[in-house]
PDB file of N, CA and C in Angstrom:
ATOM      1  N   UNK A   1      61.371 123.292  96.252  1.00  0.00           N
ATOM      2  CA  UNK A   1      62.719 123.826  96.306  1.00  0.00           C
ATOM      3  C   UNK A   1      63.078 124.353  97.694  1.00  0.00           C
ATOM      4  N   UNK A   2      62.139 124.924  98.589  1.00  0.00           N
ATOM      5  CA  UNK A   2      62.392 125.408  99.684  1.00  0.00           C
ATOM      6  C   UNK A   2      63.166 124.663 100.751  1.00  0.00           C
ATOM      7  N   UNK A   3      62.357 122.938 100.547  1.00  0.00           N
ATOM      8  CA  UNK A   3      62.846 121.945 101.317  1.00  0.00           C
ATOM      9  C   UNK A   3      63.706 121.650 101.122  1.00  0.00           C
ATOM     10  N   UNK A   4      64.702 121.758  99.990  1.00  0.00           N
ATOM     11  CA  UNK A   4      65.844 121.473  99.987  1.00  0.00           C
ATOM     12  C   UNK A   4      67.235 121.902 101.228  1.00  0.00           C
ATOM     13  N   UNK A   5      67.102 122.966 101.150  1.00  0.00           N
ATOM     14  CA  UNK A   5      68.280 123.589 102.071  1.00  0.00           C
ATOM     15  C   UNK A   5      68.168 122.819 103.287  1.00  0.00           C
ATOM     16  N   UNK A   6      67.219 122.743 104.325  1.00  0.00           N
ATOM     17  CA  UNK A   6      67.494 121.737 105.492  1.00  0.00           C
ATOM     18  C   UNK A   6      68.250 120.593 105.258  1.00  0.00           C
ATOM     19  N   UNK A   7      67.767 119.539 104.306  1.00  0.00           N
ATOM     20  CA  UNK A   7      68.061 118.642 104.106  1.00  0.00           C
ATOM     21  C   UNK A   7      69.628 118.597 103.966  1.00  0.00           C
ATOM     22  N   UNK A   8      70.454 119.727 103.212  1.00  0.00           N
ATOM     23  CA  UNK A   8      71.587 119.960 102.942  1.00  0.00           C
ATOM     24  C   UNK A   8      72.222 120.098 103.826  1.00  0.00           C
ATOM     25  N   UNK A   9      71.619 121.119 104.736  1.00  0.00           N
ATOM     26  CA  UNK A   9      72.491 121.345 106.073  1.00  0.00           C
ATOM     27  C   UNK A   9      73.061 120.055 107.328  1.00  0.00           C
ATOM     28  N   UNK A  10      71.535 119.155 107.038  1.00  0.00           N
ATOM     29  CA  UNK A  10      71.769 117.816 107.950  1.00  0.00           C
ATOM     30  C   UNK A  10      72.892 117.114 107.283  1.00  0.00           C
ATOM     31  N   UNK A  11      73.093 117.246 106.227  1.00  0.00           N
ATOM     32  CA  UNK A  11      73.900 116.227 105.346  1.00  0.00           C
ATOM     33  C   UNK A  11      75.918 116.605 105.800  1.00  0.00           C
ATOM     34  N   UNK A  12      75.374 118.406 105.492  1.00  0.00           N
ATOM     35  CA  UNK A  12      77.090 118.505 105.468  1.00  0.00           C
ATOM     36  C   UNK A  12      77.600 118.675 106.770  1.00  0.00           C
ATOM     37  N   UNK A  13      76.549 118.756 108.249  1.00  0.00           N
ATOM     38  CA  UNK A  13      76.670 118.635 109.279  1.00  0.00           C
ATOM     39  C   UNK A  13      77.644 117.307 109.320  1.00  0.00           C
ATOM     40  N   UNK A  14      76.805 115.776 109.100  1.00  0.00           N
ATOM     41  CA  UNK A  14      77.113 114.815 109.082  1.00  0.00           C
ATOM     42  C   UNK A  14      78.977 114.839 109.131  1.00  0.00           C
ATOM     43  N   UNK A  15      79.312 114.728 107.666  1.00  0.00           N
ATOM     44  CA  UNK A  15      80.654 115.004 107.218  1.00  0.00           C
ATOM     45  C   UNK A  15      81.793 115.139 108.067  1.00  0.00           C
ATOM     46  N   UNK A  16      82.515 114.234 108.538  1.00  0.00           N
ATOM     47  CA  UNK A  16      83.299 114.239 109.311  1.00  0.00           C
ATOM     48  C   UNK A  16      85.021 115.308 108.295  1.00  0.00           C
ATOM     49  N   UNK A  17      85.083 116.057 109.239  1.00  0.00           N
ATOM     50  CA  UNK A  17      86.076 117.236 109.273  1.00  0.00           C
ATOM     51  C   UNK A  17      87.621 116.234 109.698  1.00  0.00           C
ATOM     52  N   UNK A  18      88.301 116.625 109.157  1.00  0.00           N
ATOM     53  CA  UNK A  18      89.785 115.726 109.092  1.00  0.00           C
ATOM     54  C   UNK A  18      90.619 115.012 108.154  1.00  0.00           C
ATOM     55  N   UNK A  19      91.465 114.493 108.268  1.00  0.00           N
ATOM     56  CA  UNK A  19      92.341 113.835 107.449  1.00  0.00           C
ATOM     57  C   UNK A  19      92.088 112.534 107.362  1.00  0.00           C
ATOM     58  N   UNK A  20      92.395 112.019 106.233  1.00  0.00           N
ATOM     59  CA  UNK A  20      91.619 110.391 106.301  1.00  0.00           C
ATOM     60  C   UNK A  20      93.222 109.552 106.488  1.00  0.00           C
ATOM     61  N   UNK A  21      93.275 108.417 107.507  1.00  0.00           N
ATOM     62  CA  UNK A  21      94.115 107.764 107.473  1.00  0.00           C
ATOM     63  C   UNK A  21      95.050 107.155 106.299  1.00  0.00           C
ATOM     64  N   UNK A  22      96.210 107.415 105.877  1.00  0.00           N
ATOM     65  CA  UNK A  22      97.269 106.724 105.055  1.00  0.00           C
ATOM     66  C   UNK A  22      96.468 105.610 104.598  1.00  0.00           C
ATOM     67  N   UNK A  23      96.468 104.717 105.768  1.00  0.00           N
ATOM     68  CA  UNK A  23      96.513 103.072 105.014  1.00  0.00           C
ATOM     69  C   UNK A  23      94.712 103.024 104.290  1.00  0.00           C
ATOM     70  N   UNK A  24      93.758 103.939 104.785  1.00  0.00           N
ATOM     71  CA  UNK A  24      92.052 103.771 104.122  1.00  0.00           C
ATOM     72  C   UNK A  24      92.444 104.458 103.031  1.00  0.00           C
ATOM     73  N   UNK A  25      93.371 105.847 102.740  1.00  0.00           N
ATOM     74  CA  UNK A  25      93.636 106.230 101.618  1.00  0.00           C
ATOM     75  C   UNK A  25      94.531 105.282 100.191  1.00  0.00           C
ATOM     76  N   UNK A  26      95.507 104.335 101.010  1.00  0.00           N
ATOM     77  CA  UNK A  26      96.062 103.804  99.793  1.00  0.00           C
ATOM     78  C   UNK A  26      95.178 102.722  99.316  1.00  0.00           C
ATOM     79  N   UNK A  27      94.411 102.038 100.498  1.00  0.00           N
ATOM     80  CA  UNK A  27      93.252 101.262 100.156  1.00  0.00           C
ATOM     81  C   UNK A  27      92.263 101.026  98.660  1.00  0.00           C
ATOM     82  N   UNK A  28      91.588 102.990  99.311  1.00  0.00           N
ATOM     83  CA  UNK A  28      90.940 103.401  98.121  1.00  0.00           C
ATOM     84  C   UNK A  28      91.774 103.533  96.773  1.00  0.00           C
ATOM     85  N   UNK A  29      93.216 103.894  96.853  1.00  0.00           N
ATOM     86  CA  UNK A  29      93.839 104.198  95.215  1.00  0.00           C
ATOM     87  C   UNK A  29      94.313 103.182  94.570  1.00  0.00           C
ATOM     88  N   UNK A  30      94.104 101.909  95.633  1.00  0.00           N
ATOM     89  CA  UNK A  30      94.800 100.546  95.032  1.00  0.00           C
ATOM     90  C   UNK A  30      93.967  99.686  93.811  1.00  0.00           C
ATOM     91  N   UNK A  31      92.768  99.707  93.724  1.00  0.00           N
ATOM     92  CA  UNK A  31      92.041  99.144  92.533  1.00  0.00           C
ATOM     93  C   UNK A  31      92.600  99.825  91.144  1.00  0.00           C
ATOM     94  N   UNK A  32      92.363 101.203  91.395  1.00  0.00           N
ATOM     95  CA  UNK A  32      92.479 102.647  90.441  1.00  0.00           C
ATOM     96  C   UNK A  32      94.277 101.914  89.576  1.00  0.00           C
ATOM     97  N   UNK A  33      94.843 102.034  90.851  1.00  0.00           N
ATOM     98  CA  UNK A  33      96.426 101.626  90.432  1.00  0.00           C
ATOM     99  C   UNK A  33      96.980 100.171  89.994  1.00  0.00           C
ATOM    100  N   UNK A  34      95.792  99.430  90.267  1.00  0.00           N
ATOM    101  CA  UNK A  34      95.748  97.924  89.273  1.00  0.00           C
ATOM    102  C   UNK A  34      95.311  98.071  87.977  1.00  0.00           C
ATOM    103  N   UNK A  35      94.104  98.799  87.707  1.00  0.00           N
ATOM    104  CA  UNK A  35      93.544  98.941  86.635  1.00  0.00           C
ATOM    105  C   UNK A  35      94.342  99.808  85.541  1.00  0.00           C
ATOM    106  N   UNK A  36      95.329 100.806  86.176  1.00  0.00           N
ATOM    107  CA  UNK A  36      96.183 101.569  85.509  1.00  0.00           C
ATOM    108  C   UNK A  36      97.204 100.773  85.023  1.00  0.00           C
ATOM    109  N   UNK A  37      97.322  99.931  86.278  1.00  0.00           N
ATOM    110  CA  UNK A  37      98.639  99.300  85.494  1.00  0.00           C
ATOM    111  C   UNK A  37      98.632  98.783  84.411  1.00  0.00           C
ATOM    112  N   UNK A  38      97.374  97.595  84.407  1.00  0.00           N
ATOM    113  CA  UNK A  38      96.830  97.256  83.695  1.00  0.00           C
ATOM    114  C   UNK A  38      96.875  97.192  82.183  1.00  0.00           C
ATOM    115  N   UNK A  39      96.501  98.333  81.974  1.00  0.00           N
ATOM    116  CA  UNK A  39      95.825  99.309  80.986  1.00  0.00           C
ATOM    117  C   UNK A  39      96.963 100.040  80.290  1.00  0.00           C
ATOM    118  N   UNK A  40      98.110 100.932  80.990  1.00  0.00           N
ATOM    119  CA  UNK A  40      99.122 101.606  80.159  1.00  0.00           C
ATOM    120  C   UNK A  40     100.433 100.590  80.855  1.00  0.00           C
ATOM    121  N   UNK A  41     100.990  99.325  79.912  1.00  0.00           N
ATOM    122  CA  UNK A  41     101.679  99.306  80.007  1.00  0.00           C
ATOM    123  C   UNK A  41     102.976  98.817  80.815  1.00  0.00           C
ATOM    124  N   UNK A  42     102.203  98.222  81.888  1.00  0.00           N
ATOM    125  CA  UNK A  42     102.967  97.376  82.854  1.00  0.00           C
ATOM    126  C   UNK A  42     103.993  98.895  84.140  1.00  0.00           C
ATOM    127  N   UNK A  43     104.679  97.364  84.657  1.00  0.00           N
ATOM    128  CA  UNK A  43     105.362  98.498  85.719  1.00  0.00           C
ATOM    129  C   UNK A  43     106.390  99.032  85.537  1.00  0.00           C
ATOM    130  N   UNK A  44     106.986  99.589  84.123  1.00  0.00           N
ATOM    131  CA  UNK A  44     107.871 100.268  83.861  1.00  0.00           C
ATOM    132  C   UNK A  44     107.423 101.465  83.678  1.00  0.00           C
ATOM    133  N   UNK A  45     106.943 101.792  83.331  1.00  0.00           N
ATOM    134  CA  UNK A  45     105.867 102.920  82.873  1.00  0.00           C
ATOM    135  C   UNK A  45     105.391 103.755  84.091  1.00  0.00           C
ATOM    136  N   UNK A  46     104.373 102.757  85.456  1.00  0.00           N
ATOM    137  CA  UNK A  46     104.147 102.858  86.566  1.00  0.00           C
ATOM    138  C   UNK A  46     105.092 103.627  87.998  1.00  0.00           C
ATOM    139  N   UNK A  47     106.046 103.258  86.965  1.00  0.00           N
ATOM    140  CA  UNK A  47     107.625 103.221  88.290  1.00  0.00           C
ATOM    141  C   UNK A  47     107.679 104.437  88.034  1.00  0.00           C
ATOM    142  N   UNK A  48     107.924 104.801  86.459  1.00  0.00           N
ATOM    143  CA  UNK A  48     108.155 106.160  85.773  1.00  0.00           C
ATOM    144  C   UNK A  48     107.440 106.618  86.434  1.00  0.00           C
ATOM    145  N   UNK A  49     105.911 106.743  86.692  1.00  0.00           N
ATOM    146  CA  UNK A  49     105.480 108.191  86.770  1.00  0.00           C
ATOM    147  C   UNK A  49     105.396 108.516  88.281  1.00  0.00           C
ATOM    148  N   UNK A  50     105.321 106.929  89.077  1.00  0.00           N
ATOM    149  CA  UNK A  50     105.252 107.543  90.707  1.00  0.00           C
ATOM    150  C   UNK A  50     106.324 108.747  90.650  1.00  0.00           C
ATOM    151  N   UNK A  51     107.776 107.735  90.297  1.00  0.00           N
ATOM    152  CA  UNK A  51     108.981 108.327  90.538  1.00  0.00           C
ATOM    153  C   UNK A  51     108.716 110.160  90.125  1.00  0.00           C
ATOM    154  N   UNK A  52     108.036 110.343  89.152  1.00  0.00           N
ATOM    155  CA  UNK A  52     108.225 111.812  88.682  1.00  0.00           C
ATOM    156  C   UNK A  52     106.740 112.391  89.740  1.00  0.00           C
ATOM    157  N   UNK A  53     105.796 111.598  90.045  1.00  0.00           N
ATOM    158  CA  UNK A  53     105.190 112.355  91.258  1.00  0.00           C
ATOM    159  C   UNK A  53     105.932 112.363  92.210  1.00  0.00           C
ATOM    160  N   UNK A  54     106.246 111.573  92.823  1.00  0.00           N
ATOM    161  CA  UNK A  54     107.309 111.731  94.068  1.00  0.00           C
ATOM    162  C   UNK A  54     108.447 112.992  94.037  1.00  0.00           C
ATOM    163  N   UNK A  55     108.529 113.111  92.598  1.00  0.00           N
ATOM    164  CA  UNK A  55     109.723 114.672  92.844  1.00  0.00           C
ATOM    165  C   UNK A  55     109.164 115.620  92.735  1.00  0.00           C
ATOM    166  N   UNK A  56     107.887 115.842  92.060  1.00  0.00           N
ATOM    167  CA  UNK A  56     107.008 116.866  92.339  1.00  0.00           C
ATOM    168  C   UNK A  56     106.942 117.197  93.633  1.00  0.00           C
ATOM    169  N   UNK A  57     106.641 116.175  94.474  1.00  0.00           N
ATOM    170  CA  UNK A  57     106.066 116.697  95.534  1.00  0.00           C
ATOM    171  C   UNK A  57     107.339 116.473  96.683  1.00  0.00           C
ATOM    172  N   UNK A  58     108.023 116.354  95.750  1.00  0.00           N
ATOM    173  CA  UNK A  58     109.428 117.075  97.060  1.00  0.00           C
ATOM    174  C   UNK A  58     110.458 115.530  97.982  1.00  0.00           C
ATOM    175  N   UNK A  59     110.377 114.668  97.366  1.00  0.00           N
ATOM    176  CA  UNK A  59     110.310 113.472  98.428  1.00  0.00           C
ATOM    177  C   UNK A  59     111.437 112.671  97.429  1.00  0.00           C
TER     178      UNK A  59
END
């Protein structure tokens, strides 16, 4: 157990500090948002809920 903590520290050292680019972020949510579509309903449904995230968050 002792050895653990170093190991941790090298790790979260690593970890790059910052914002991850737009286009690597929509990248990553684009499978997620096929499979959703997918799954509930087609893109009426889809449209619905961006649209009601998008007013959440002010836009």
């Amino acid at each position: 157990m002792a050895h653990t903590a170093p190991r941790t520290m090298i790790r979260t050292q690593k970890r790059r500090t910052g914002r991850r680019h737009p286009l690597v972020a929509t990248l990553m949510a684009l499978p997620l948002a096929v499979l959703l579509l997918v799954v509930f309903d087609g893109w009426e449904t889809v449209a619905t809920q961006a649209s009601s995230v998008g007013v959440m968050l002010g836009r």
